[in-house]
N, C-alpha and C. Protein backbone atom coordinates (compact mmCIF):
# COMPACT_ATOMS: atom_id res chain seq x y z
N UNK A 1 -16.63 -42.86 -34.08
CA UNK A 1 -16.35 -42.62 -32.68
C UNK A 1 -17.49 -41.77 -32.13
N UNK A 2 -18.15 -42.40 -31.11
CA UNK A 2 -18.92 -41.92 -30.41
C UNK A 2 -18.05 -40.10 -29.22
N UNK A 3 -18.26 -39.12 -29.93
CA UNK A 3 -18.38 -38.25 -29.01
C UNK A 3 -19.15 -37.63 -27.67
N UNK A 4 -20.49 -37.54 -27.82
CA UNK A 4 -21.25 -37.79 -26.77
C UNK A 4 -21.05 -38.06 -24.95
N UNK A 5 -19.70 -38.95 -24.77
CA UNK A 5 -19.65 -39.27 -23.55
C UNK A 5 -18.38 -37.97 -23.55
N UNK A 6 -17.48 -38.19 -24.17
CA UNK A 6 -16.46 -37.13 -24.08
C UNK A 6 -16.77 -35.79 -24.15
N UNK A 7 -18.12 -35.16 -24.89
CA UNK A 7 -18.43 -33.79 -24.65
C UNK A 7 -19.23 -33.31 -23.51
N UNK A 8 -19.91 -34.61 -23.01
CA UNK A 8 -20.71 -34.29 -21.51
C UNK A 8 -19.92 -34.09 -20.42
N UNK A 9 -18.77 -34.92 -20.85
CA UNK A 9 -17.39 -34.45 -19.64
C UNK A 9 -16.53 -33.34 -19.98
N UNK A 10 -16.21 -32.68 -21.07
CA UNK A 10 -15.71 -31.55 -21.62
C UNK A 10 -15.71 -30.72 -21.29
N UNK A 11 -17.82 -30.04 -21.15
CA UNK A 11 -18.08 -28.83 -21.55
C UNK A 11 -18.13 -28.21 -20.02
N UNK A 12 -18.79 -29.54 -18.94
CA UNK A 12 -18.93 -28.84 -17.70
C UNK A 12 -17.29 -28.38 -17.50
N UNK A 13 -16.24 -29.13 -17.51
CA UNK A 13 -15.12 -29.25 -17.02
C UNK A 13 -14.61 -27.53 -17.84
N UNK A 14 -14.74 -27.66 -18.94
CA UNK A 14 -14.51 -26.33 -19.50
C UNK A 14 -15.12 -25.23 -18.89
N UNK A 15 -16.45 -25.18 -18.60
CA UNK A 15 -16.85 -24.36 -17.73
C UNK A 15 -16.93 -23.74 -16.21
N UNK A 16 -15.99 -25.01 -15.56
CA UNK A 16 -15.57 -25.07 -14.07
C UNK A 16 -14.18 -24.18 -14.51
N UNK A 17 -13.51 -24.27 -15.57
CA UNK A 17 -11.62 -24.27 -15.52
C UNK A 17 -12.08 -22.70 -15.70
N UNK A 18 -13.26 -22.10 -16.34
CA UNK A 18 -13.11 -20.83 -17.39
C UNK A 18 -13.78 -20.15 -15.77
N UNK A 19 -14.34 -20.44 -15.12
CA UNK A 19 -14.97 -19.75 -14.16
C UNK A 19 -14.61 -19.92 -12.40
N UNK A 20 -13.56 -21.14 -12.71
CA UNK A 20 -12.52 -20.90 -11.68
C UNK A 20 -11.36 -19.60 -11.75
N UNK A 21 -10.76 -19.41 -13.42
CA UNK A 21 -10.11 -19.07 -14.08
C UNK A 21 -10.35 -17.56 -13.29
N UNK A 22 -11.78 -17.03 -13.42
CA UNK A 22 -12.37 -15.76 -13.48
C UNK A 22 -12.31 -15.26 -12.39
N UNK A 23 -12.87 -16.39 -11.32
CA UNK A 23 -12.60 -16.00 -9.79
C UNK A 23 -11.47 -15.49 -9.23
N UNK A 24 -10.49 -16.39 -10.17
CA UNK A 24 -9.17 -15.76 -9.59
C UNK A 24 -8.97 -14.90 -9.91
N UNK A 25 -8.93 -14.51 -11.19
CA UNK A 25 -8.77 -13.13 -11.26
C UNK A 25 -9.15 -11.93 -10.83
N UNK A 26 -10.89 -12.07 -10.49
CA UNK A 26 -11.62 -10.90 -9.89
C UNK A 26 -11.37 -10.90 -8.01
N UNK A 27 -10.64 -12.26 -7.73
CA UNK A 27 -10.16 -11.98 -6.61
C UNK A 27 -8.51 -11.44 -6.27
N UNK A 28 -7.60 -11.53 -7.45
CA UNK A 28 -6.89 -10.90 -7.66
C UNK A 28 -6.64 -9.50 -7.84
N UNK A 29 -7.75 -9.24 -8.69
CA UNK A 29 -7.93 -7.53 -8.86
C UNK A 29 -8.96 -6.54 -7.82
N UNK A 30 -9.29 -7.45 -6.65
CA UNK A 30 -9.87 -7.43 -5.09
C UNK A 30 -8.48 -6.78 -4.43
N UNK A 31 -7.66 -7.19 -4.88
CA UNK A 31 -6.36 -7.05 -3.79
C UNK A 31 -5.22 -6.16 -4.32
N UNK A 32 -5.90 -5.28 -5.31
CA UNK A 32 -5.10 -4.79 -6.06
C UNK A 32 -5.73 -2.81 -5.87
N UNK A 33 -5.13 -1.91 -5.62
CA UNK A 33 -6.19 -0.91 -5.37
C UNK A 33 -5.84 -0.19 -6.83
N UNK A 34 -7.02 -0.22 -7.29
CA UNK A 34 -7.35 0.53 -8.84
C UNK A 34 -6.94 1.61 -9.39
N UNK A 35 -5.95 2.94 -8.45
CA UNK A 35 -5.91 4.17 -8.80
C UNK A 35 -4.17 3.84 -8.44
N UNK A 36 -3.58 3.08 -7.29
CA UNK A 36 -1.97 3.43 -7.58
C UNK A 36 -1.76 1.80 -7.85
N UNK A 37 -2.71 1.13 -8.52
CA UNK A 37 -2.03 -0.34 -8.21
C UNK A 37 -1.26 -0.89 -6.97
N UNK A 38 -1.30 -0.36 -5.58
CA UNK A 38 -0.57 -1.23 -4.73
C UNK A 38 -1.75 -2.41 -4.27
N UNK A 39 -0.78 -3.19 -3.38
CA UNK A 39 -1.78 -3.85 -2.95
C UNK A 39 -3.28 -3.49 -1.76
N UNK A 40 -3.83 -3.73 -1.64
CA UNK A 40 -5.33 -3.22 -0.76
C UNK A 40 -4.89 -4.05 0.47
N UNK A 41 -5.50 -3.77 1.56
CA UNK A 41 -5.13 -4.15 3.12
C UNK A 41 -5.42 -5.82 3.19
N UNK A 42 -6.37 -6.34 2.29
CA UNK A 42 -6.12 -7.71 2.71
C UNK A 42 -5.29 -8.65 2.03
N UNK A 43 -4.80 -8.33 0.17
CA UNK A 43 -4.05 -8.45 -0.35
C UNK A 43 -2.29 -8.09 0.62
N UNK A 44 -2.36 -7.18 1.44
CA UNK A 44 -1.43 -6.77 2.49
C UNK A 44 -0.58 -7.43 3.46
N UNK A 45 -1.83 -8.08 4.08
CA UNK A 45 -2.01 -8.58 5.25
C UNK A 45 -1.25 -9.68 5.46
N UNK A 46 -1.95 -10.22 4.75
CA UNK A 46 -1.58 -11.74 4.42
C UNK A 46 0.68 -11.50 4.31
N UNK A 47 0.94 -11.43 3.15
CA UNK A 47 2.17 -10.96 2.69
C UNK A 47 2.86 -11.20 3.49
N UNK A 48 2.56 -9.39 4.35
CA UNK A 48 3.29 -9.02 5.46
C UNK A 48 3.32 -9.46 6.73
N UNK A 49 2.23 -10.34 7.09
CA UNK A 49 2.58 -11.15 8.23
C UNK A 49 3.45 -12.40 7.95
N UNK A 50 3.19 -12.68 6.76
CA UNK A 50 4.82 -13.48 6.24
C UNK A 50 6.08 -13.71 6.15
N UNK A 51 6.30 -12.34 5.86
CA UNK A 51 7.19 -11.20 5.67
C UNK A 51 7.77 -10.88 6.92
N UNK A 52 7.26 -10.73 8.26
CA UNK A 52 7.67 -10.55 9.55
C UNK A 52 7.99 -12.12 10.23
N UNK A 53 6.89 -12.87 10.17
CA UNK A 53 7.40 -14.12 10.73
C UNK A 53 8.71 -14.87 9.91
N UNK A 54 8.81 -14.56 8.87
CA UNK A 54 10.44 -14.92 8.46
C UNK A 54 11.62 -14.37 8.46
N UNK A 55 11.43 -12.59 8.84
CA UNK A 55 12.49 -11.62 8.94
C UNK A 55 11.94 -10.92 10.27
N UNK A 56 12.03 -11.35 11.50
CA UNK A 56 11.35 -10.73 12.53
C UNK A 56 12.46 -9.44 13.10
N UNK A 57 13.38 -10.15 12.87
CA UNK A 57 14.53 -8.86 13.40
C UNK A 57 15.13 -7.82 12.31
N UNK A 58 14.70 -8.01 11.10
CA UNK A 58 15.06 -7.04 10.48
C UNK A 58 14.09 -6.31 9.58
N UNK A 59 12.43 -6.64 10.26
CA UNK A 59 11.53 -5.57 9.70
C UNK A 59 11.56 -4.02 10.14
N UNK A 60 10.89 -3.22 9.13
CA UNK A 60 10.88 -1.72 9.49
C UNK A 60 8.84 -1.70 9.14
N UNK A 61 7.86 -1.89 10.06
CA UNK A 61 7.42 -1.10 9.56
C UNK A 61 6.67 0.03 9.72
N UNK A 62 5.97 0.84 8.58
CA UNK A 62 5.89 1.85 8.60
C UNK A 62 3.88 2.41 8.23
N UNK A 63 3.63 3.51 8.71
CA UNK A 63 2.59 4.00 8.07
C UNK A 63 2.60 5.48 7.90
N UNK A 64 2.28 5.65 6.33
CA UNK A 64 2.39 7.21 5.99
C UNK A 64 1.16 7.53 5.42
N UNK A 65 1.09 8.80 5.66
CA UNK A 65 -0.52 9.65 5.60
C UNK A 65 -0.06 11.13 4.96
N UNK A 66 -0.64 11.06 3.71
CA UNK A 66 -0.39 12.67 2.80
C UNK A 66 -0.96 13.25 4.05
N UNK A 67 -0.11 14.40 4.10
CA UNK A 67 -0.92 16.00 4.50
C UNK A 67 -1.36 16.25 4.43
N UNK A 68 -2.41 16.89 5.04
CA UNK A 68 -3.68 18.00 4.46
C UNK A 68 -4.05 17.76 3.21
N UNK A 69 -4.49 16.41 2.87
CA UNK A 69 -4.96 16.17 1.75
C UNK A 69 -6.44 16.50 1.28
N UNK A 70 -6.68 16.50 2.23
CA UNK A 70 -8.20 16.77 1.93
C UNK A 70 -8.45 18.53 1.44
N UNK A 71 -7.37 18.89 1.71
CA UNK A 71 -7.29 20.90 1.37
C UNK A 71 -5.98 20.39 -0.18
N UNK A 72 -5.91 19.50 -0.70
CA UNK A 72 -5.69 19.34 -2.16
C UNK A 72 -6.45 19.43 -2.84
N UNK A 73 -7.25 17.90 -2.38
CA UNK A 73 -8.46 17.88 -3.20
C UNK A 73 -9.57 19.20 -3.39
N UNK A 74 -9.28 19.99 -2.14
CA UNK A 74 -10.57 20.81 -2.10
C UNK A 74 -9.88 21.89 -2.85
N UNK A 75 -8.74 22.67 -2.94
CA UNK A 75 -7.69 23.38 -3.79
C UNK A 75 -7.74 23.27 -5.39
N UNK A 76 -7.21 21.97 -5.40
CA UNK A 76 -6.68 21.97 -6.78
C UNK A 76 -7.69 20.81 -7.43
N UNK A 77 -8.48 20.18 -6.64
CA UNK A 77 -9.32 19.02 -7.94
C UNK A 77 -9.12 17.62 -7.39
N UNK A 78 -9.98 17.21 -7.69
CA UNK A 78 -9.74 15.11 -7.17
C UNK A 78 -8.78 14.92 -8.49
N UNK A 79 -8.54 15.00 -9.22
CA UNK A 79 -7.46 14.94 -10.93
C UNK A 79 -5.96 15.27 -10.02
N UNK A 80 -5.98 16.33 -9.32
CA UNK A 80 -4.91 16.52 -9.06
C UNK A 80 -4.53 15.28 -7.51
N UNK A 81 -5.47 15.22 -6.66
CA UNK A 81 -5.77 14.52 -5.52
C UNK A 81 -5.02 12.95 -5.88
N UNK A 82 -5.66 12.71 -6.92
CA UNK A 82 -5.15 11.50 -7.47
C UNK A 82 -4.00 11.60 -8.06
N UNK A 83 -3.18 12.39 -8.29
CA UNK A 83 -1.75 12.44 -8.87
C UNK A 83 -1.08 12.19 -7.83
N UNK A 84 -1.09 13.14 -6.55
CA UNK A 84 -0.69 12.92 -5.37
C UNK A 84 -0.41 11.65 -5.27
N UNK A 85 -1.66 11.14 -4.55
CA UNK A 85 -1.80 9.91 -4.60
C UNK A 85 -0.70 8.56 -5.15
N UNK A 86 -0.71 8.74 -6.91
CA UNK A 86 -0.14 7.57 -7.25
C UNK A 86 0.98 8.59 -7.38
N UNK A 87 1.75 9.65 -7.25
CA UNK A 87 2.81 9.88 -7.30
C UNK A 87 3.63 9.37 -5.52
N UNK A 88 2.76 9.18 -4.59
CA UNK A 88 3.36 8.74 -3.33
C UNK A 88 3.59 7.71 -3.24
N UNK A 89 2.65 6.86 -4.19
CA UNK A 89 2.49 5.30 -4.14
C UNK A 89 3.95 4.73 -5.53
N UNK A 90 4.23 5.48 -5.63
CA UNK A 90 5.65 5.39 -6.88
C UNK A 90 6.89 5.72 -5.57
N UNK A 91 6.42 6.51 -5.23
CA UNK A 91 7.53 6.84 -4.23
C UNK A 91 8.05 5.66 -3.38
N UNK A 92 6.70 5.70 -2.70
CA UNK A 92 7.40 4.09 -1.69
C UNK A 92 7.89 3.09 -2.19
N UNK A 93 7.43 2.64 -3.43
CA UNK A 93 7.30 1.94 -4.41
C UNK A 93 9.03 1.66 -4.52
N UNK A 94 9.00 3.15 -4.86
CA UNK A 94 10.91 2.61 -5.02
C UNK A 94 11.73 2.88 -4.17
N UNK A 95 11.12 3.41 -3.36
CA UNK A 95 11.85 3.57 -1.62
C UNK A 95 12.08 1.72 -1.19
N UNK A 96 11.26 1.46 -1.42
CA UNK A 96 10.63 -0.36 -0.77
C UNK A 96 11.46 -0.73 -1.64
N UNK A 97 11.81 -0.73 -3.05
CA UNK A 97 12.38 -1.70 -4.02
C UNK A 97 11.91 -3.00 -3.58
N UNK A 98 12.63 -4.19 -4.25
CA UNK A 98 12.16 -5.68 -3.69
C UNK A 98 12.36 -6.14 -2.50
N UNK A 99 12.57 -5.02 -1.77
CA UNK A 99 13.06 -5.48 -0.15
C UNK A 99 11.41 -5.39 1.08
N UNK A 100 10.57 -5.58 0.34
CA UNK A 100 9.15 -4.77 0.85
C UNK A 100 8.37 -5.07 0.31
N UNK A 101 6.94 -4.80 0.66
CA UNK A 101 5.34 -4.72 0.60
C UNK A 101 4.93 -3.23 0.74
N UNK A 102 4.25 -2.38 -0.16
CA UNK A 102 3.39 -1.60 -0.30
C UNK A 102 2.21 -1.45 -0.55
N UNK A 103 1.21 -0.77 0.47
CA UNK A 103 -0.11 -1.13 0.45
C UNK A 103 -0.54 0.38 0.16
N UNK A 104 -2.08 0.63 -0.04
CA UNK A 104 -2.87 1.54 0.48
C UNK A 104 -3.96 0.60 1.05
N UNK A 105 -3.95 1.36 2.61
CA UNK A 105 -5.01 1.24 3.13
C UNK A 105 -6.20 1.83 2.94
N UNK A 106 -6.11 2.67 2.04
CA UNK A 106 -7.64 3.60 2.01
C UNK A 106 -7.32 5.01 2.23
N UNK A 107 -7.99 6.07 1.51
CA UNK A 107 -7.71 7.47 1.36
C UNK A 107 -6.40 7.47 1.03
N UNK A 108 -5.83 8.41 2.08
CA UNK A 108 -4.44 8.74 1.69
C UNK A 108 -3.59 8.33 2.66
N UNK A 109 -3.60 6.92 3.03
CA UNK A 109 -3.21 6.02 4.29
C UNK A 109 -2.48 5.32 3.56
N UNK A 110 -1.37 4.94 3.73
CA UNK A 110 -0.40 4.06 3.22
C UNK A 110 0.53 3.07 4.00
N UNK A 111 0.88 1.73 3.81
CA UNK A 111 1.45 0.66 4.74
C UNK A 111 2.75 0.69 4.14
N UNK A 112 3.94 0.23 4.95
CA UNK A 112 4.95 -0.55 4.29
C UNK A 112 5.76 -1.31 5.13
N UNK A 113 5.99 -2.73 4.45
CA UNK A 113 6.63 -3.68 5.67
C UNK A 113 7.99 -3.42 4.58
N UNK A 114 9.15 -3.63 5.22
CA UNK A 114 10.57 -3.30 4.32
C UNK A 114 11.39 -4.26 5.35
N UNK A 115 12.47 -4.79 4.25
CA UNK A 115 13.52 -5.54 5.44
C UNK A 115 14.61 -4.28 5.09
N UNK A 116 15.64 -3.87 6.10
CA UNK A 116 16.66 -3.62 6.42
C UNK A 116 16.87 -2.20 6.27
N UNK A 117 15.48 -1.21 6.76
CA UNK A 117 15.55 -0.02 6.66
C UNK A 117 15.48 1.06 7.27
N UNK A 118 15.51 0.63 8.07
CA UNK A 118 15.94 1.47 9.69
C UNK A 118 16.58 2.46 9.61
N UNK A 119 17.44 2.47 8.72
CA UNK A 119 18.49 3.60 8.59
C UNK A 119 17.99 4.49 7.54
N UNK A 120 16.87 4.39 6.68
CA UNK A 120 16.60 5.24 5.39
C UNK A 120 15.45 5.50 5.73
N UNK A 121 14.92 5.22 7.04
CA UNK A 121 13.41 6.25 7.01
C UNK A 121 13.30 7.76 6.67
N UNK A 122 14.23 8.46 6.87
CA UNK A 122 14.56 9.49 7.04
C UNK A 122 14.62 10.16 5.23
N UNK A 123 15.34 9.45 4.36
CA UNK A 123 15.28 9.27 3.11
C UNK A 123 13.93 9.27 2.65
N UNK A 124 12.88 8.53 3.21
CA UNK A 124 11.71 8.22 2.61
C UNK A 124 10.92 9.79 2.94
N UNK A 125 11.15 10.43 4.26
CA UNK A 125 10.53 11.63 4.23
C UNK A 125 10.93 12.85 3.29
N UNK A 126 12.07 12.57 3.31
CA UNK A 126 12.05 13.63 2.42
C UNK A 126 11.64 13.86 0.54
N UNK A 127 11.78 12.35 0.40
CA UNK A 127 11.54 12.10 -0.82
C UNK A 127 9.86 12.23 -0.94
N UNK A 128 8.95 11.90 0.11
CA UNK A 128 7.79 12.18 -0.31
C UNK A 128 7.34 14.15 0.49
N UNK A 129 8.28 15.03 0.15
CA UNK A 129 8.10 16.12 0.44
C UNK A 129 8.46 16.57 -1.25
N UNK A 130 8.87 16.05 -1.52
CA UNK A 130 8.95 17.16 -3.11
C UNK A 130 8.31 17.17 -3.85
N UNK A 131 7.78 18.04 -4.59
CA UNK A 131 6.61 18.81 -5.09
C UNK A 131 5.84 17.51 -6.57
N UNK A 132 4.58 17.55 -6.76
CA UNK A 132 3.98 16.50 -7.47
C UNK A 132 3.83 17.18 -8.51
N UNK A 133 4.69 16.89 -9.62
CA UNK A 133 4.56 17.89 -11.08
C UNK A 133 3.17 17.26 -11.40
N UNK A 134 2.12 18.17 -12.41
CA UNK A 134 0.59 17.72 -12.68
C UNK A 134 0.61 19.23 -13.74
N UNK A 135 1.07 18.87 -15.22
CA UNK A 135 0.70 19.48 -16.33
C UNK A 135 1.72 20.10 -16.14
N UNK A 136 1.39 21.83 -16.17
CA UNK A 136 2.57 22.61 -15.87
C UNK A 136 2.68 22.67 -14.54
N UNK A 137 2.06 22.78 -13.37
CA UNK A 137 1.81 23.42 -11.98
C UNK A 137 2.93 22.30 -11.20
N UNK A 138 3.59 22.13 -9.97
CA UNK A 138 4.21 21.56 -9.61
C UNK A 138 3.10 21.67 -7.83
N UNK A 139 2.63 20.57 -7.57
CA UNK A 139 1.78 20.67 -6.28
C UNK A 139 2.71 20.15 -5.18
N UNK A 140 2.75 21.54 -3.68
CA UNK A 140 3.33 20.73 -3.13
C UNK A 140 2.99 19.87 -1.72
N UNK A 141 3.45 19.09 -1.57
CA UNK A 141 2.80 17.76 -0.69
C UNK A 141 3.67 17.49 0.43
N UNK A 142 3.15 17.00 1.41
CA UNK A 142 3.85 16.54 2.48
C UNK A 142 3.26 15.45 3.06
N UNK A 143 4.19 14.37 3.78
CA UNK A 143 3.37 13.68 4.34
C UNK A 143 4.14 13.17 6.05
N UNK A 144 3.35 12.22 6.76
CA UNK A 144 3.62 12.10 8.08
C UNK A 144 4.05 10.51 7.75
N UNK A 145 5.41 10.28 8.51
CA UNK A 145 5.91 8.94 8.35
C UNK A 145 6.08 8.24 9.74
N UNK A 146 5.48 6.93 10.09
CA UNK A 146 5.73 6.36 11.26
C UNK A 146 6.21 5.72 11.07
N UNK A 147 7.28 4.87 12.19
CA UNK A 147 8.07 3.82 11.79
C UNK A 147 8.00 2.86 13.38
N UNK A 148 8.04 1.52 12.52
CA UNK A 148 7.98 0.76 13.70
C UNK A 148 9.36 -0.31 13.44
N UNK A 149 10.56 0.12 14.13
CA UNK A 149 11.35 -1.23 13.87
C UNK A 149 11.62 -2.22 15.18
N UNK A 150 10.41 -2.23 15.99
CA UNK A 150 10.08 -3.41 16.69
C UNK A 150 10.51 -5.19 16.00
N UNK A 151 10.72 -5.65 16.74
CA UNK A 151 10.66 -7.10 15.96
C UNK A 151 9.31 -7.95 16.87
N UNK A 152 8.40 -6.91 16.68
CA UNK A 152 7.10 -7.58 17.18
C UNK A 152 6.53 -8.33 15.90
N UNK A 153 5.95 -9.61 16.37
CA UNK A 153 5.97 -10.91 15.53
C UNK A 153 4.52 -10.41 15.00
N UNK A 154 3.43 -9.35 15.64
CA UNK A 154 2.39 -9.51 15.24
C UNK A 154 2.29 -8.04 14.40
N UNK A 155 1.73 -8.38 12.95
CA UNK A 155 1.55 -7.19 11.93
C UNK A 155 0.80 -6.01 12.86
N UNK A 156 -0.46 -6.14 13.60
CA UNK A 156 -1.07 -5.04 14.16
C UNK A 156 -0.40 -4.65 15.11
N UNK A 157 0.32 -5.31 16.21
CA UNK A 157 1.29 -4.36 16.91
C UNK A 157 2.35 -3.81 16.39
N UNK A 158 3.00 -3.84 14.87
CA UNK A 158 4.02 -3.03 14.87
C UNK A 158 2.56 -1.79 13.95
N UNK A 159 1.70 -2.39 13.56
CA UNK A 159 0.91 -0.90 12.62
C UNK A 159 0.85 0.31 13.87
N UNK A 160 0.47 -0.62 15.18
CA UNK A 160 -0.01 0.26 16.13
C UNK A 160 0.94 1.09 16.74
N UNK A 161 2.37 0.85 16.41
CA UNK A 161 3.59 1.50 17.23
C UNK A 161 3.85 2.61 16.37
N UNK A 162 3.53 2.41 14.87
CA UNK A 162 3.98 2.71 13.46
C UNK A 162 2.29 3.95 14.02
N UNK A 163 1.51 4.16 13.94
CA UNK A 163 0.73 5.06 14.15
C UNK A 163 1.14 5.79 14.77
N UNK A 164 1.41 5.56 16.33
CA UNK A 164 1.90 6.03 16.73
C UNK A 164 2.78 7.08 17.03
N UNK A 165 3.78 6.54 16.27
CA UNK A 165 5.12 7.31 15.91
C UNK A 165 4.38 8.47 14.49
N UNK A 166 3.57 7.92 13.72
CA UNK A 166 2.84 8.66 12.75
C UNK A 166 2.58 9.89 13.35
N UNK A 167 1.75 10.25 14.17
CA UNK A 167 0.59 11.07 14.60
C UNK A 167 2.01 11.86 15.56
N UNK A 168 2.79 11.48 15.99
CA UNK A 168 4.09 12.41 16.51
C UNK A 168 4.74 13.24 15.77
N UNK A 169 4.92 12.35 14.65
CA UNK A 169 5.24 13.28 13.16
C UNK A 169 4.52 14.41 12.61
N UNK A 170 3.06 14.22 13.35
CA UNK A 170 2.17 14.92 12.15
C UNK A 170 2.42 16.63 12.34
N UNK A 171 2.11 17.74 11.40
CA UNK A 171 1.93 19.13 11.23
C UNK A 171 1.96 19.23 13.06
N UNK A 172 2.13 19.97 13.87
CA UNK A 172 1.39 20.26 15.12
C UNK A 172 1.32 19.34 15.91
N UNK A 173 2.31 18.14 15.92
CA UNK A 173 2.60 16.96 16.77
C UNK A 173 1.01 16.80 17.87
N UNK A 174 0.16 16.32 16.63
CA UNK A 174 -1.07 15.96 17.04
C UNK A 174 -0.69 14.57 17.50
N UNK A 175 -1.28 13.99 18.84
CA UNK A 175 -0.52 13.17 19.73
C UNK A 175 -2.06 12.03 19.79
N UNK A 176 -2.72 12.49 18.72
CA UNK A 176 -4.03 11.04 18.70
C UNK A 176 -5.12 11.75 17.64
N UNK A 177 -5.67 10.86 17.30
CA UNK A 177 -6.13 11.24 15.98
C UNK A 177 -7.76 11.96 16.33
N UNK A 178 -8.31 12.55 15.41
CA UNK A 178 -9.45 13.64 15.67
C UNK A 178 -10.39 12.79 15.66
């Protein structure tokens, strides 16, 4: 048996499947943010405009921003900065359960589209106010929660209502950002 015709068709084909294979993955782990594992804003995006056009009347969503994070990091260490961090991103995490999408947008900016939670925003603040155990020291954290339970069909107008309501929340009901 002549092999020859069957390995010239094989090896490319093996090499298309192994490097299609790869793409996906490195575009998978594109959408994935490296320090709390949520998803990254375009891994996000997508989702949650999904997520709203099929549950338009019973989305909540939301954007939360650690506190004075930047006087953590400068305090206690980027080691500790980053505990914060994926200890907030655990938080929403199970605040959201499977009813939701959790993102980081970048720094200490956080998304969440949730169905049917209108009534537990309030829950979510307080749960990301208690203190971030890190070795022995217990760090404590706060953060600003906006909520948008608009049944606006478009993801950026409820982020933008959800800011909004953010920056009302914040330390000193700073009413627009610096």
């Amino acid at each position: 048996m002549d092999l020859a015709p069957l390995l010239a068709a094989g090896v490319p084909l093996l090499g298309w499947t192994t490097h299609g294979t790869w793409l996906a993955r490195r575009l998978a782990i594109s959408r994935r943010d490296p320090l709390t594992g949520l998803l990254t804003r375009d891994g996000f995006t997508t989702r949650a405009e999904r997520l709203i056009r099929k549950h338009p009347d019973r989305i909540t969503v939301l954007l939360v921003d650690v506190d004075d994070f930047k006087a953590v990091n400068d305090t206690h260490g980027h080691s500790i900065g980053d505990a914060v961090l994926a200890t907030t991103a655990g938080r929403l995490t199970r605040w959201c359960g499977s009813a939701g999408l959790v993102a980081r947008l970048g720094g200490d900016e956080f998304a969440v589209v949730v169905l049917d939670a209108a009534d537990r925003v309030d829950q979510l603040r307080t749960a990301l106010t208690a203190p971030v155990p890190f070795g022995q020291q217990l760090i404590s954290v706060s953060a600003s929660v906006g909520a948008s339970h608009s049944a606006a069909l478009l993801l950026t107008d409820a982020l933008s209502a959800a800011d909004r309501d953010m920056y009302a929340h914040k330390p000193g009901a700073r009413t627009s950002r610096r």
